[in-house]
C-alpha atoms as a PDB file:
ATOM      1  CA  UNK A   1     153.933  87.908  82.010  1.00  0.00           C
ATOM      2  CA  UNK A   2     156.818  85.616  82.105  1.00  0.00           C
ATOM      3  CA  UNK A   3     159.766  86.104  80.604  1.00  0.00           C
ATOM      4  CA  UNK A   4     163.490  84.446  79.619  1.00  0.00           C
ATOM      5  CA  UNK A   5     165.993  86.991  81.171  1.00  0.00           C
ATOM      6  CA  UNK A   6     167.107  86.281  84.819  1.00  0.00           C
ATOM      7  CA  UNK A   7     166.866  89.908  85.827  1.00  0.00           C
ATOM      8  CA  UNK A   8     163.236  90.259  85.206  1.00  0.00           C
ATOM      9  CA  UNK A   9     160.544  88.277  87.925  1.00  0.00           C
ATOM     10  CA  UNK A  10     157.868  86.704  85.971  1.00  0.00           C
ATOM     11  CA  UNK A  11     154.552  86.728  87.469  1.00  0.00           C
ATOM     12  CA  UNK A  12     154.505  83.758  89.327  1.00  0.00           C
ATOM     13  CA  UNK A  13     157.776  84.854  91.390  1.00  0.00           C
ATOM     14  CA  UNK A  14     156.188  87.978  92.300  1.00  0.00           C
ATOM     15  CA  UNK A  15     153.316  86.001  93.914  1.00  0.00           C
ATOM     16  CA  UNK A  16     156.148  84.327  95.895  1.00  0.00           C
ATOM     17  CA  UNK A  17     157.634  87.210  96.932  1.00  0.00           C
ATOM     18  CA  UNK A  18     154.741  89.596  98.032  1.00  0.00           C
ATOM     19  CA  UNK A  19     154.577  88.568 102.172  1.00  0.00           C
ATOM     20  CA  UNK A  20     158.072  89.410 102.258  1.00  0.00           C
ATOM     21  CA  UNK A  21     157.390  92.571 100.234  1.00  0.00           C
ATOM     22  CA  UNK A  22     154.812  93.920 102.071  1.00  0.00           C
ATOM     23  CA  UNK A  23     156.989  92.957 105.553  1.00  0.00           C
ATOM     24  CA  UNK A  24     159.825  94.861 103.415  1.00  0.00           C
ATOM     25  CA  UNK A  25     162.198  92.158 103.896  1.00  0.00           C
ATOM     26  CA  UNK A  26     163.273  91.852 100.320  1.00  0.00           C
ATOM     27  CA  UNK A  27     166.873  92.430  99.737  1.00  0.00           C
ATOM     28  CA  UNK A  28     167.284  95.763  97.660  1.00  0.00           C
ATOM     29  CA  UNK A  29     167.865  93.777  94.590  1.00  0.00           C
ATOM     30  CA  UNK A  30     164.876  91.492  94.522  1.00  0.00           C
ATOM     31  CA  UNK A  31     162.871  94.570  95.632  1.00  0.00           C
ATOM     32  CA  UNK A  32     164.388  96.644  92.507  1.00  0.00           C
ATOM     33  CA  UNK A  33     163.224  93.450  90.191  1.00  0.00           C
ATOM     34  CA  UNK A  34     160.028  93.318  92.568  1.00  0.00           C
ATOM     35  CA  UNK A  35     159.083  96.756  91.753  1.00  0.00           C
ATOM     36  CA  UNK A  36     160.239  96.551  88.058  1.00  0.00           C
ATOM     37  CA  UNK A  37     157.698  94.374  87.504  1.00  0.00           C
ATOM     38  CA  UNK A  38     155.184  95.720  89.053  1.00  0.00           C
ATOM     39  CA  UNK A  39     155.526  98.468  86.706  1.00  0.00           C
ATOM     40  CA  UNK A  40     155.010  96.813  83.992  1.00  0.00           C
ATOM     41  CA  UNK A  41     152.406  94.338  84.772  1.00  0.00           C
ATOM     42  CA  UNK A  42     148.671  95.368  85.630  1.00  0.00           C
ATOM     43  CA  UNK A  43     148.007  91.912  86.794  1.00  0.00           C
ATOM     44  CA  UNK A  44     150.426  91.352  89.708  1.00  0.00           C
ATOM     45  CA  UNK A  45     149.474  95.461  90.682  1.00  0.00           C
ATOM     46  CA  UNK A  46     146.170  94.505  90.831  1.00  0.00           C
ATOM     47  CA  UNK A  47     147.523  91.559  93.041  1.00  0.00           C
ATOM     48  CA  UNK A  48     148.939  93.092  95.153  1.00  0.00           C
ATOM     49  CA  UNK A  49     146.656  95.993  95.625  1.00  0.00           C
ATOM     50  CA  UNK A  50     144.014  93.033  96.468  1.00  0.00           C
ATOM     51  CA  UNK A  51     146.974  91.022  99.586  1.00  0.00           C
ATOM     52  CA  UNK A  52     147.218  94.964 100.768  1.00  0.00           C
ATOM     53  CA  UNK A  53     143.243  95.233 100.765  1.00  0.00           C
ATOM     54  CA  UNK A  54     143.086  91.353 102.486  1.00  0.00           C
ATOM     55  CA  UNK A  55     146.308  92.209 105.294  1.00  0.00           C
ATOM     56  CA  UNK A  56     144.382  95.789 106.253  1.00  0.00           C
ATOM     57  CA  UNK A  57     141.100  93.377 106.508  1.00  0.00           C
ATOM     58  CA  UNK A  58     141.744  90.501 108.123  1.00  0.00           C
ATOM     59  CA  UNK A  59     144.376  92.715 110.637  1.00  0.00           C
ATOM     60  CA  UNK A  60     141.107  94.525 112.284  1.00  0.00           C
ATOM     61  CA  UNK A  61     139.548  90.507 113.089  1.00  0.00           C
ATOM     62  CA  UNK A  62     140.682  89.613 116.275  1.00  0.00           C
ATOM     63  CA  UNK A  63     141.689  85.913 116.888  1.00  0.00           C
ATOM     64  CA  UNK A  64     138.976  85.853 119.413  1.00  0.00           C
ATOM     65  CA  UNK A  65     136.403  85.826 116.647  1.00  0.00           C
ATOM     66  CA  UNK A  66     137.905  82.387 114.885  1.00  0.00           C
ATOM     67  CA  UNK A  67     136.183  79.773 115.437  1.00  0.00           C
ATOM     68  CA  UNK A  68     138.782  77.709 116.869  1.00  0.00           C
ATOM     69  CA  UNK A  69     138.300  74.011 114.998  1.00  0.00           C
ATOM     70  CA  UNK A  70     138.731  77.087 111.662  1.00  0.00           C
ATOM     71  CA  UNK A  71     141.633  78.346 113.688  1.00  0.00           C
ATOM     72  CA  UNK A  72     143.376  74.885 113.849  1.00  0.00           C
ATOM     73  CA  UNK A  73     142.397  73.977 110.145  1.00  0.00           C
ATOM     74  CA  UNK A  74     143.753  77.061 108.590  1.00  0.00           C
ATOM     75  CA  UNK A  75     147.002  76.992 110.670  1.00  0.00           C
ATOM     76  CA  UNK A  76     147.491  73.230 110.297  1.00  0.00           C
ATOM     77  CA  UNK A  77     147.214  73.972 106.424  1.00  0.00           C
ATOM     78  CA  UNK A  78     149.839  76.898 106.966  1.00  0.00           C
ATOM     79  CA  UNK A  79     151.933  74.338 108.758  1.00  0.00           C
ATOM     80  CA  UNK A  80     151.642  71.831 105.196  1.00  0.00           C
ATOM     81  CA  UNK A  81     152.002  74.341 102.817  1.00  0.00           C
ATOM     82  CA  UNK A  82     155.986  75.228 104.045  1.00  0.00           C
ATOM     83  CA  UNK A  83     156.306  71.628 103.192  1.00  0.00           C
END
């Protein structure tokens, strides 16, 4: 979904926008659009039922269990991808 108004997110800005959703630390009016189009949009639900299901996994793996040259890869990438 993508649309032409300002008010509405299209999908791709929801993407952008679901860390800081899920950390609530969207201000009220994003999170209004946020949850607007979440509504509406059975795609970025599904999304963001799948980053919930992925944050509840990945938060029970302790860093212990990394493989460290993995660990260094993936937060080297991290480091890029701010870029």
């Amino acid at each position: 979904m993508t649309t032409t108004d300002n008010a509405d997110l299209t999908c791709k800005e929801f993407v952008e926008l679901v860390t800081d959703y899920l950390e609530g630390a969207l201000p009220a009016p994003t999170r209004r659009r946020f949850d607007e189009h979440m509504v509406t949009c059975p795609y970025c639900q599904t999304y963001l039922e799948q980053m919930r299901h992925t944050v509840r996994t990945l938060g029970h793996l302790p860093e212990e269990t990394i493989p460290p040259k993995a660990l260094d890869a993936l937060l080297e990438h991290f480091r890029r991808w701010s870029d």
